[in-house]
PDB file of N, CA and C in Angstrom:
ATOM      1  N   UNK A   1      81.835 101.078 118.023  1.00  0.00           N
ATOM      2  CA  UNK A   1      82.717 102.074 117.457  1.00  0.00           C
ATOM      3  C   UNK A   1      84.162 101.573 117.428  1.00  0.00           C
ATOM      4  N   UNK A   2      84.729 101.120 118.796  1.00  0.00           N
ATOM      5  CA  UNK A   2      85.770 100.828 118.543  1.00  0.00           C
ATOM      6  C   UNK A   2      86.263  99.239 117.618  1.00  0.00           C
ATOM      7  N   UNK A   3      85.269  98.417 117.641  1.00  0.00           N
ATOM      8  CA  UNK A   3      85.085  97.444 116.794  1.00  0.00           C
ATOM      9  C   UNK A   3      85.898  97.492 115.336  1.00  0.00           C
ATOM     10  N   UNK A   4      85.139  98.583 114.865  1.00  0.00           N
ATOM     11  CA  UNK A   4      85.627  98.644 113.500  1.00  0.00           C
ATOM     12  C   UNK A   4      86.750  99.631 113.290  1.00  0.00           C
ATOM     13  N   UNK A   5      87.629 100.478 114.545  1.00  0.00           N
ATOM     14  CA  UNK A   5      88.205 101.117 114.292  1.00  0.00           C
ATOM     15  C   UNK A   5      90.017  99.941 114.266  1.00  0.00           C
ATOM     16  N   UNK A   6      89.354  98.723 115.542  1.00  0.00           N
ATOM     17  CA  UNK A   6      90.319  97.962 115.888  1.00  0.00           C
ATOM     18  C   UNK A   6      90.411  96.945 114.563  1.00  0.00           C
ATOM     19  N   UNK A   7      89.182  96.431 114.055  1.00  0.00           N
ATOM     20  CA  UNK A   7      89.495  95.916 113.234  1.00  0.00           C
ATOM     21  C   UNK A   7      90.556  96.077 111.652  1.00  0.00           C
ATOM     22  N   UNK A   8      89.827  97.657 111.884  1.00  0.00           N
ATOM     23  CA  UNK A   8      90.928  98.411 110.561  1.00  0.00           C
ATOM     24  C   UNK A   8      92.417  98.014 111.132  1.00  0.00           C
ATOM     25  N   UNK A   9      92.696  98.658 111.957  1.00  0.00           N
ATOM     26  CA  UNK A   9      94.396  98.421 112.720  1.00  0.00           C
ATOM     27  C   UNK A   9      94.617  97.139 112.451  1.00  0.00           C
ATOM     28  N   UNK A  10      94.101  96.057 112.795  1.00  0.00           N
ATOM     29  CA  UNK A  10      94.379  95.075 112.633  1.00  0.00           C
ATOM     30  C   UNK A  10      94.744  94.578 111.289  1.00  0.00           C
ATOM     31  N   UNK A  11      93.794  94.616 110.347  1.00  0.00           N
ATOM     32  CA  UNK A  11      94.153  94.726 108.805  1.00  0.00           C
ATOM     33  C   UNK A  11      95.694  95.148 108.076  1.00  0.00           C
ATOM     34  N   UNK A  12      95.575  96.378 108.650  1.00  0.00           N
ATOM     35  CA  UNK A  12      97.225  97.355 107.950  1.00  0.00           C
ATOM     36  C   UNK A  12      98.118  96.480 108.829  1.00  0.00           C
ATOM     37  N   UNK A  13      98.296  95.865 110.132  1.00  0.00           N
ATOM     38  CA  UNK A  13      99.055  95.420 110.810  1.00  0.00           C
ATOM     39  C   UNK A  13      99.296  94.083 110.194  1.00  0.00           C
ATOM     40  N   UNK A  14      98.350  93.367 110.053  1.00  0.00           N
ATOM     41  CA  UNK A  14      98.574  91.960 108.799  1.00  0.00           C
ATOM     42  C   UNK A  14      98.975  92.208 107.381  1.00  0.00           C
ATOM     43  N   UNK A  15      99.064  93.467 106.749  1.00  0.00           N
ATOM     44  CA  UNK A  15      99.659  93.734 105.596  1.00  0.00           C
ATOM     45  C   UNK A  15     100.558  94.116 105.665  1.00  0.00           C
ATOM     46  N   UNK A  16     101.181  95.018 106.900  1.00  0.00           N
ATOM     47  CA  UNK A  16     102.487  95.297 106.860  1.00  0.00           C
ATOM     48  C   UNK A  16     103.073  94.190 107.665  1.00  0.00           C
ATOM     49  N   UNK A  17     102.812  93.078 107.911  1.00  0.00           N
ATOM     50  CA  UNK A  17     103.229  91.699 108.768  1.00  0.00           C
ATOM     51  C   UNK A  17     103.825  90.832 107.383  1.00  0.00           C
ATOM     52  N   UNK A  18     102.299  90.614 106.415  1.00  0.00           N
ATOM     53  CA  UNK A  18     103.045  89.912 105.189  1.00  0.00           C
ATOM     54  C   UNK A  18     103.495  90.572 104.009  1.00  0.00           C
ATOM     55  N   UNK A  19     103.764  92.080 104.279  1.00  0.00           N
ATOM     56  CA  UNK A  19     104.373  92.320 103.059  1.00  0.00           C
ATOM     57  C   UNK A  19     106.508  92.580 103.777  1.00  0.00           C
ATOM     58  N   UNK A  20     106.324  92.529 104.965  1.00  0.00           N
ATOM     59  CA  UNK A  20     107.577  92.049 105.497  1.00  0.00           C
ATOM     60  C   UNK A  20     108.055  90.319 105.093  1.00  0.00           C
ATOM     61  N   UNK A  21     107.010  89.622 105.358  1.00  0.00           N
ATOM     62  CA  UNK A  21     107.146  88.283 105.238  1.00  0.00           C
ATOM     63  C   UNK A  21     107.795  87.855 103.572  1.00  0.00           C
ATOM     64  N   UNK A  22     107.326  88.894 102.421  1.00  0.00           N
ATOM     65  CA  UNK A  22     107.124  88.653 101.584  1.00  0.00           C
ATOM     66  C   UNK A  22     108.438  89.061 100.978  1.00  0.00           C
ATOM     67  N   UNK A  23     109.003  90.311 101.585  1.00  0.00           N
ATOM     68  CA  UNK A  23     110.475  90.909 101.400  1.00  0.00           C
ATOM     69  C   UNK A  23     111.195  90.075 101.859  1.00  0.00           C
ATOM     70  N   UNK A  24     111.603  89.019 102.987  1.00  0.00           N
ATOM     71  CA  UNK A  24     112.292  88.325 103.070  1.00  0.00           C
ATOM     72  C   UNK A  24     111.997  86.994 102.335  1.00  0.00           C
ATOM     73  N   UNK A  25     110.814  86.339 101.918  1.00  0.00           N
ATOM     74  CA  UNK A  25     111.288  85.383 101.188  1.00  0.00           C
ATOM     75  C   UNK A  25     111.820  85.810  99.671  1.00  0.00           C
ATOM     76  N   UNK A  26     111.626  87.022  98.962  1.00  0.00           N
ATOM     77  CA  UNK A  26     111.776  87.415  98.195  1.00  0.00           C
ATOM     78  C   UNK A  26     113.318  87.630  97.620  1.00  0.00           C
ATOM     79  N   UNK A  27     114.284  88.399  99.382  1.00  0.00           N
ATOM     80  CA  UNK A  27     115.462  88.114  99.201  1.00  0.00           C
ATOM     81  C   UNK A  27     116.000  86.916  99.055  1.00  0.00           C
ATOM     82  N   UNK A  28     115.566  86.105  99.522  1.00  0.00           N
ATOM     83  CA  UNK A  28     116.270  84.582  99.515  1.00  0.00           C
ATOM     84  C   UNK A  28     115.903  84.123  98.140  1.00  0.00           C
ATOM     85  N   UNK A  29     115.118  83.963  97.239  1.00  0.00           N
ATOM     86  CA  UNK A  29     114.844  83.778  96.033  1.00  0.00           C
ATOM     87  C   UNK A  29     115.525  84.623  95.176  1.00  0.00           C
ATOM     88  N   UNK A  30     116.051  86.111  95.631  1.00  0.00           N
ATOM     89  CA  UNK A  30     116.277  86.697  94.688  1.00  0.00           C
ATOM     90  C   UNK A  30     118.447  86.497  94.800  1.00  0.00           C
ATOM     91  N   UNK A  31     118.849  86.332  95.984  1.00  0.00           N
ATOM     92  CA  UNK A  31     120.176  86.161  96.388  1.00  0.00           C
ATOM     93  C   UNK A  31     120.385  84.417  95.429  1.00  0.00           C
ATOM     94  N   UNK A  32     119.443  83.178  95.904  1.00  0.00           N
ATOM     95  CA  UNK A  32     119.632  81.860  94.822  1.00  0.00           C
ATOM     96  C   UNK A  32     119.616  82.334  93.498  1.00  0.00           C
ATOM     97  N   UNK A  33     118.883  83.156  92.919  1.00  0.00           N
ATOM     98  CA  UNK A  33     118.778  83.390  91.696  1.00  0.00           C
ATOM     99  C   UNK A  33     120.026  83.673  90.951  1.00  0.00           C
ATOM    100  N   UNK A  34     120.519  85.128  91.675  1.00  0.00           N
ATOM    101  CA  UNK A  34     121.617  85.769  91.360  1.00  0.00           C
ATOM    102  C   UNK A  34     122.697  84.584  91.249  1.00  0.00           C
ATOM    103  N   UNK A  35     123.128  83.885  92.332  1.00  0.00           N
ATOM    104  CA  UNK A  35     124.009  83.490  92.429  1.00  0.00           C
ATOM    105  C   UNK A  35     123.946  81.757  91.535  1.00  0.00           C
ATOM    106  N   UNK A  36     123.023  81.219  91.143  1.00  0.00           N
ATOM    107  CA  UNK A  36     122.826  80.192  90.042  1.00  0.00           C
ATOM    108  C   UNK A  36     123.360  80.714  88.613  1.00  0.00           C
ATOM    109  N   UNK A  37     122.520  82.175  88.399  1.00  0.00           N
ATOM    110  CA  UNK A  37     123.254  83.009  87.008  1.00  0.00           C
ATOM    111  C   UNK A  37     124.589  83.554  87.396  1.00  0.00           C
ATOM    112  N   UNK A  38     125.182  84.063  88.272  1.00  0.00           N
ATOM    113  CA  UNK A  38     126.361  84.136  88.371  1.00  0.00           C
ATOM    114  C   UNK A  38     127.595  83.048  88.093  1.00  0.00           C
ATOM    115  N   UNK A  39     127.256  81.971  88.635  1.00  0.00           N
ATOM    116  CA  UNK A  39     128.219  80.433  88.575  1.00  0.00           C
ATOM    117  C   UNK A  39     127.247  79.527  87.248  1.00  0.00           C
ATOM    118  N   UNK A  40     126.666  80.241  86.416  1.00  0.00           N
ATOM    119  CA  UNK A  40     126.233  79.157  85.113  1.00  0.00           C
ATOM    120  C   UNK A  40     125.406  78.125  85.548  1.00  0.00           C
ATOM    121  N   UNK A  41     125.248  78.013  86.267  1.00  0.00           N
ATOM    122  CA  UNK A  41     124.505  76.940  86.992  1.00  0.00           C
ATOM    123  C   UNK A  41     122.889  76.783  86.550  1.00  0.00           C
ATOM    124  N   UNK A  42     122.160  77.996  86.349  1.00  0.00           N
ATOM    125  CA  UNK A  42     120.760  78.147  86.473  1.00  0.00           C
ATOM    126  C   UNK A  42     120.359  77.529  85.263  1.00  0.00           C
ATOM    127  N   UNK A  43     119.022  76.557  85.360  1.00  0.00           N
ATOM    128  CA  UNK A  43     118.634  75.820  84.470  1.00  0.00           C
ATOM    129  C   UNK A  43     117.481  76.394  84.107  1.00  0.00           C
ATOM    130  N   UNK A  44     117.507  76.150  82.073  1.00  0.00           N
ATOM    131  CA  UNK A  44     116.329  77.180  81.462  1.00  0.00           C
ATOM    132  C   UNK A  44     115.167  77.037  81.999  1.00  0.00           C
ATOM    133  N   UNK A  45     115.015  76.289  82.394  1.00  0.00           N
ATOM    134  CA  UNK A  45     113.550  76.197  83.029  1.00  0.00           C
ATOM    135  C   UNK A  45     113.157  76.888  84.247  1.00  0.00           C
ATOM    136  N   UNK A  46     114.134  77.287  85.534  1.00  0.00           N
ATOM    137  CA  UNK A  46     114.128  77.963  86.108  1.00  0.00           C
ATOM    138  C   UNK A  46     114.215  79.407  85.692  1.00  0.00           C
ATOM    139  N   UNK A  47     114.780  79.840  84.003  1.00  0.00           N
ATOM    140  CA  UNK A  47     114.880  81.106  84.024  1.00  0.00           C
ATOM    141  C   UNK A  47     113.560  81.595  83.103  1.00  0.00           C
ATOM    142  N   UNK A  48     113.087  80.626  82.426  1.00  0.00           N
ATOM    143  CA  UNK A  48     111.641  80.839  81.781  1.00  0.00           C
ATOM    144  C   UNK A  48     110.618  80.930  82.830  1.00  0.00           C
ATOM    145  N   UNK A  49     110.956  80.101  84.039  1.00  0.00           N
ATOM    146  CA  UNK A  49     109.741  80.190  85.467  1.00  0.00           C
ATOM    147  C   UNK A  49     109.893  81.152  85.705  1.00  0.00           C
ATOM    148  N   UNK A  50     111.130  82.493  86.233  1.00  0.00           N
ATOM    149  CA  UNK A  50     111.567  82.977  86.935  1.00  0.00           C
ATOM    150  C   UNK A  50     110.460  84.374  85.767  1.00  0.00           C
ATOM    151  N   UNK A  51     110.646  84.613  84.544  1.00  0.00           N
ATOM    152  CA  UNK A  51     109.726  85.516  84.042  1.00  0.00           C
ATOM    153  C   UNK A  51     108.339  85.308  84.031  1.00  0.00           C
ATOM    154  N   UNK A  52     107.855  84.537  83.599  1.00  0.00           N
ATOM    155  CA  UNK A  52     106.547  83.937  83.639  1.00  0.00           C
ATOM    156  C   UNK A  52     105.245  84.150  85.194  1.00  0.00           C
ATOM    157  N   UNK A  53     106.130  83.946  85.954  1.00  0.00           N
ATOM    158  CA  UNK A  53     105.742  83.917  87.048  1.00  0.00           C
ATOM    159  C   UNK A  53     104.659  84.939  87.792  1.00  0.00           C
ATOM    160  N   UNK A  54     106.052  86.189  87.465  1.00  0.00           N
ATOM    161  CA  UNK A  54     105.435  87.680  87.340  1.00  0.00           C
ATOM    162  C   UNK A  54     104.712  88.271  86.650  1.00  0.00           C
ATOM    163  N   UNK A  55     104.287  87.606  85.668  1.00  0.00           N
ATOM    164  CA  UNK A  55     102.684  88.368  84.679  1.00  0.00           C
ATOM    165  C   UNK A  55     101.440  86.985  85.537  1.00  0.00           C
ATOM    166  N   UNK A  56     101.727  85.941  85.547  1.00  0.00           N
ATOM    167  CA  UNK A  56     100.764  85.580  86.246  1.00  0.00           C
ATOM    168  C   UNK A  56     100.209  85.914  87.820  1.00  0.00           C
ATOM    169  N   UNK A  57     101.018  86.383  88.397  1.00  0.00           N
ATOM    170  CA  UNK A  57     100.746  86.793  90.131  1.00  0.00           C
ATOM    171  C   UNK A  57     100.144  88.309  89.819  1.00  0.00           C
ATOM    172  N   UNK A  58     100.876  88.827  88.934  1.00  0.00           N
ATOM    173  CA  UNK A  58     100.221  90.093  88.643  1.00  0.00           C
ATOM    174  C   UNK A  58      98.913  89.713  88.212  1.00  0.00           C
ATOM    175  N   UNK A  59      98.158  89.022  87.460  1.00  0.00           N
ATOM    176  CA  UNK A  59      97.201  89.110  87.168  1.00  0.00           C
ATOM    177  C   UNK A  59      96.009  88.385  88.425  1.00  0.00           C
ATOM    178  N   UNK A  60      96.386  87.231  88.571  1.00  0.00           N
ATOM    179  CA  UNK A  60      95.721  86.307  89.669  1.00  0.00           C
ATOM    180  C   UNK A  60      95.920  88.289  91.036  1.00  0.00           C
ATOM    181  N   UNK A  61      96.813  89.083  91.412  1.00  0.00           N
ATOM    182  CA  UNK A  61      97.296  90.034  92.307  1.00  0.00           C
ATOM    183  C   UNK A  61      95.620  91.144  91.760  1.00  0.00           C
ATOM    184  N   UNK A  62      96.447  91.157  91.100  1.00  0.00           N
ATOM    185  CA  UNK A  62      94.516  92.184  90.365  1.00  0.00           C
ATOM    186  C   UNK A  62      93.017  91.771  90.328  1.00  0.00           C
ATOM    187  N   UNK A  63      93.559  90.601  89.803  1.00  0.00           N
ATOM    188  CA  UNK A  63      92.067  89.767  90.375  1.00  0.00           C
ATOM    189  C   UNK A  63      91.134  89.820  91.704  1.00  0.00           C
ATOM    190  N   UNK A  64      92.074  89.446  92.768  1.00  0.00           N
ATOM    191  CA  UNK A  64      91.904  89.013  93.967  1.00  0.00           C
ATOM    192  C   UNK A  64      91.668  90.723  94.342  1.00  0.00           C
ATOM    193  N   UNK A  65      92.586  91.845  94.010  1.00  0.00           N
ATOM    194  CA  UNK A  65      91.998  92.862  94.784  1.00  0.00           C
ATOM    195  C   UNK A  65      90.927  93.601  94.088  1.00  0.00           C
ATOM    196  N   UNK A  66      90.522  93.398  93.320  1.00  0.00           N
ATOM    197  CA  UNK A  66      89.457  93.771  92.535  1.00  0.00           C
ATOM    198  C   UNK A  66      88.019  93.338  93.013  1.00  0.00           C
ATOM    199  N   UNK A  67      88.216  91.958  93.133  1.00  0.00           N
ATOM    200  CA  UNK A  67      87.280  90.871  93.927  1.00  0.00           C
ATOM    201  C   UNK A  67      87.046  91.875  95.980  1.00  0.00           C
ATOM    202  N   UNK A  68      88.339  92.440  96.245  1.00  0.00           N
ATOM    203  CA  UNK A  68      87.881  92.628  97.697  1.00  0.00           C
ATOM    204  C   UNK A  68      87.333  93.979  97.326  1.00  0.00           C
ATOM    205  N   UNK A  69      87.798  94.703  96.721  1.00  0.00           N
ATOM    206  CA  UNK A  69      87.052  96.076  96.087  1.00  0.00           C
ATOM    207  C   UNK A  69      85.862  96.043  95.773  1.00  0.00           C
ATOM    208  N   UNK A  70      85.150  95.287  95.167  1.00  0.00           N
ATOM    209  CA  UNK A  70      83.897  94.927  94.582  1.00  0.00           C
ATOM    210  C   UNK A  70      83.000  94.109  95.539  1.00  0.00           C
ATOM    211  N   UNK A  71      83.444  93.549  96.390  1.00  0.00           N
ATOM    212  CA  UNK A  71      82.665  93.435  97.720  1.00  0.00           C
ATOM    213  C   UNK A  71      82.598  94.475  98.906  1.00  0.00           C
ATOM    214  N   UNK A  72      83.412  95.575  98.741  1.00  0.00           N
ATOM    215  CA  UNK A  72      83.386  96.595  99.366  1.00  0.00           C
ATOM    216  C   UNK A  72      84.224  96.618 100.810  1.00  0.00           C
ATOM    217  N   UNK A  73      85.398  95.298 100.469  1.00  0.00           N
ATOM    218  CA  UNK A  73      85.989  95.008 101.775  1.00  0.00           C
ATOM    219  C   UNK A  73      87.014  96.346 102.223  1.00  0.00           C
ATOM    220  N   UNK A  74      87.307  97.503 101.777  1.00  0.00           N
ATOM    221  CA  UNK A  74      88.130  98.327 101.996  1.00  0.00           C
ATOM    222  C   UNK A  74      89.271  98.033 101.489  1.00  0.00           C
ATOM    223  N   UNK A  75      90.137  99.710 101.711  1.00  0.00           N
ATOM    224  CA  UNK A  75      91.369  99.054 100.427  1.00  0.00           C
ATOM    225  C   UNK A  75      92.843  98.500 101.481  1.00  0.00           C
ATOM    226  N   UNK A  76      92.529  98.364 102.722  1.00  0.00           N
ATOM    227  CA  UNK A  76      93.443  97.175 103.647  1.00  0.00           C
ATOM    228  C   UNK A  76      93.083  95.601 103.524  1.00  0.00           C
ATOM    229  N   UNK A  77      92.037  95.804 103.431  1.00  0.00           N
ATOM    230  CA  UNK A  77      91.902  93.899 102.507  1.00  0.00           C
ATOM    231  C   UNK A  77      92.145  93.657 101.363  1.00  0.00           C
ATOM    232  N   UNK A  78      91.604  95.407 100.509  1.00  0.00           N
ATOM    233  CA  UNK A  78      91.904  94.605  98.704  1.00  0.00           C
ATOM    234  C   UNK A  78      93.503  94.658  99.079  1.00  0.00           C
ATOM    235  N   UNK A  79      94.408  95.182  99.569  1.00  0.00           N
ATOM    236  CA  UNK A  79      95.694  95.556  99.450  1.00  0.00           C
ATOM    237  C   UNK A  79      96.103  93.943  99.769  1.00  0.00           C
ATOM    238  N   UNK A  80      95.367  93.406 100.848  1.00  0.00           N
ATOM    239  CA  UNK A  80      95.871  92.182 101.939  1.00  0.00           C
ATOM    240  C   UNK A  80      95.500  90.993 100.780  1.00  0.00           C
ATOM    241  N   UNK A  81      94.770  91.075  99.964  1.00  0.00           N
ATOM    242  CA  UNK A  81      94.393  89.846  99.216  1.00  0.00           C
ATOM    243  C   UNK A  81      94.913  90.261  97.919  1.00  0.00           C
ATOM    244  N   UNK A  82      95.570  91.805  97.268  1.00  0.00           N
ATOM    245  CA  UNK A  82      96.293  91.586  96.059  1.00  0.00           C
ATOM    246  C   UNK A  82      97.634  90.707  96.765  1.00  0.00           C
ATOM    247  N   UNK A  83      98.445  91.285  97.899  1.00  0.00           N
ATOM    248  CA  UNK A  83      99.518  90.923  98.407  1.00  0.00           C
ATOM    249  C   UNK A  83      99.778  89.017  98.242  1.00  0.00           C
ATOM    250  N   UNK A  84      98.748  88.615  98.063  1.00  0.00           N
ATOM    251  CA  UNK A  84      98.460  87.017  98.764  1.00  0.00           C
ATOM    252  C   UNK A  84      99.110  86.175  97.449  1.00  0.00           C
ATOM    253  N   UNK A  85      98.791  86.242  96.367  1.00  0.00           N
ATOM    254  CA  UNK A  85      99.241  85.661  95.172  1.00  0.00           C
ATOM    255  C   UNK A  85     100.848  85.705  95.110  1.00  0.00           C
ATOM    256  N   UNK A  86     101.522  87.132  95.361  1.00  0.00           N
ATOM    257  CA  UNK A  86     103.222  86.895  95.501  1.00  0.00           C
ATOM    258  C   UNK A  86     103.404  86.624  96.421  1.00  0.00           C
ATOM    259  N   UNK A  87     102.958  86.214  97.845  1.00  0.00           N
ATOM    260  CA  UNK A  87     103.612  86.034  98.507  1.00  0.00           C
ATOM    261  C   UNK A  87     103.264  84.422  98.420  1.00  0.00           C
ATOM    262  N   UNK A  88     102.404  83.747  98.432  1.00  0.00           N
ATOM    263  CA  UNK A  88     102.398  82.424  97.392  1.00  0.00           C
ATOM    264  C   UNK A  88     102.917  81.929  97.262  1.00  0.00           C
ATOM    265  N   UNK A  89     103.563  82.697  95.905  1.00  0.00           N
ATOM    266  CA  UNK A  89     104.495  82.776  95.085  1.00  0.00           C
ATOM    267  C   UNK A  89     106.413  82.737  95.591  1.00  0.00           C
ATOM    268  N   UNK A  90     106.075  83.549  96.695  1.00  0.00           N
ATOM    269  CA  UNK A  90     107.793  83.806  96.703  1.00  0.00           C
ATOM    270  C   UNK A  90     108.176  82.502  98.085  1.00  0.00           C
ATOM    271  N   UNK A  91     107.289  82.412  98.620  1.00  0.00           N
ATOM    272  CA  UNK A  91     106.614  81.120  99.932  1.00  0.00           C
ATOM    273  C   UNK A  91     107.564  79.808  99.171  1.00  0.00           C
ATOM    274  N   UNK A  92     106.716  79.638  97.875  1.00  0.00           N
ATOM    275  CA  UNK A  92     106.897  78.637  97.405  1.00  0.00           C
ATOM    276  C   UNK A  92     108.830  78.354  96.708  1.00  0.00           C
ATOM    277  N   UNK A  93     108.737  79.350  96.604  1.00  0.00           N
ATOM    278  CA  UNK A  93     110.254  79.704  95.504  1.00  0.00           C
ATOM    279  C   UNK A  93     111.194  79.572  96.119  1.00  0.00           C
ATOM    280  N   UNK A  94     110.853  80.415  97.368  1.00  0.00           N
ATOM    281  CA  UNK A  94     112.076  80.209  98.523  1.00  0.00           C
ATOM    282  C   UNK A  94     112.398  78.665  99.239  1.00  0.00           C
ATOM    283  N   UNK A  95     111.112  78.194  99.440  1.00  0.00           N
ATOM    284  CA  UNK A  95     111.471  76.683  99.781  1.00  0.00           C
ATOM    285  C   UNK A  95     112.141  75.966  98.908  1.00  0.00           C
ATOM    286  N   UNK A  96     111.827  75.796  97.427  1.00  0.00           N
ATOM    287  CA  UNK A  96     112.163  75.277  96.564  1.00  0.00           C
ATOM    288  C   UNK A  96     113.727  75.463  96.010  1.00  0.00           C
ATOM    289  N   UNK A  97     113.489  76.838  96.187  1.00  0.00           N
ATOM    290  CA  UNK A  97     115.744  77.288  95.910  1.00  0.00           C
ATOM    291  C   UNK A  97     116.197  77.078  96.894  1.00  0.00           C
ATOM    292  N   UNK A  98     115.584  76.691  97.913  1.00  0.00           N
ATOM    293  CA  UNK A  98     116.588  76.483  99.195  1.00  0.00           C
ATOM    294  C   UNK A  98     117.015  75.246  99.227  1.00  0.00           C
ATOM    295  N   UNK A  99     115.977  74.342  99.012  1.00  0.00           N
ATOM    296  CA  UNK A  99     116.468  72.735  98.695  1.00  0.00           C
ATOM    297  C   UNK A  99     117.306  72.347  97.545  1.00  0.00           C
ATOM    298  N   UNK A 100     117.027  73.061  96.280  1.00  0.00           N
ATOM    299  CA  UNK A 100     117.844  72.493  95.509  1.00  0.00           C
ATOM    300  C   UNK A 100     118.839  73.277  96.030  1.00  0.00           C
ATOM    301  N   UNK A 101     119.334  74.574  96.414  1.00  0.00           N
ATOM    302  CA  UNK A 101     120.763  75.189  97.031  1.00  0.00           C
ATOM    303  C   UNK A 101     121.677  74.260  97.774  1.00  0.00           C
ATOM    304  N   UNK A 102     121.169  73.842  98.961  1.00  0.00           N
ATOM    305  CA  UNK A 102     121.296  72.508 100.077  1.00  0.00           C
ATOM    306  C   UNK A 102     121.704  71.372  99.434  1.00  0.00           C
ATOM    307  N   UNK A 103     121.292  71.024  98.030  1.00  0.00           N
ATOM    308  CA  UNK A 103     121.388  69.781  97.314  1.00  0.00           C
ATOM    309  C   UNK A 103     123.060  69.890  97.140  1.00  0.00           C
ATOM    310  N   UNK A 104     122.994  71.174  96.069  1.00  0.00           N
ATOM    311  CA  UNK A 104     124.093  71.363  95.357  1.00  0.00           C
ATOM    312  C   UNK A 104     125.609  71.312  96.352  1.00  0.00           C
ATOM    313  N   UNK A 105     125.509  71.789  97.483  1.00  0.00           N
ATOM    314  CA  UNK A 105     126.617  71.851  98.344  1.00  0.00           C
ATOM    315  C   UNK A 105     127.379  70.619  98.152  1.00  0.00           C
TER     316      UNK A 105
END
């Protein structure tokens, strides 16, 4: 009984773990962003990535919770495996604006 009651807790506790995780890399991607288009700086290719990005995570985001829905994993995993694609996503972005940021100094 308590098995599956702990396991649920555990679930919402890892989604509200990486959807924190996901708000802070998100600010840091979203503060480089701003401030590349603010000082002219931002290169088209970063601003064609910067749209693009978001119809693909959205879709790969639907996918993946659709997939935990349809295995019947409950909706704290489909939630935990739509979450997984942006955070990926923003994982990756944030490392990446941080180095070229660091460069530019």
């Amino acid at each position: 009984m308590y098995g599956t009651m702990l396991s649920t807790v555990t679930q919402w506790q890892q989604l509200a773990l990486s959807s924190a995780k996901v708000m802070m890399a998100s600010s840091t991607v979203i503060q480089i962003r701003v401030m590349q288009m603010s000082l002219g700086i931002m290169r088209p290719e970063e601003a064609t990535r910067m749209a693009f990005e978001k119809v693909s995570a959205l879709a790969k985001a639907t996918e993946m919770s659709g997939r935990a829905l349809a295995a019947n994993k409950g909706p704290a995993e489909a939630a935990l495996a739509g979450l997984e694609p942006y955070a990926r996503a923003t994982r990756a972005n944030a490392k990446r604006l941080s180095r070229t940021a660091a460069r530019a100094k």
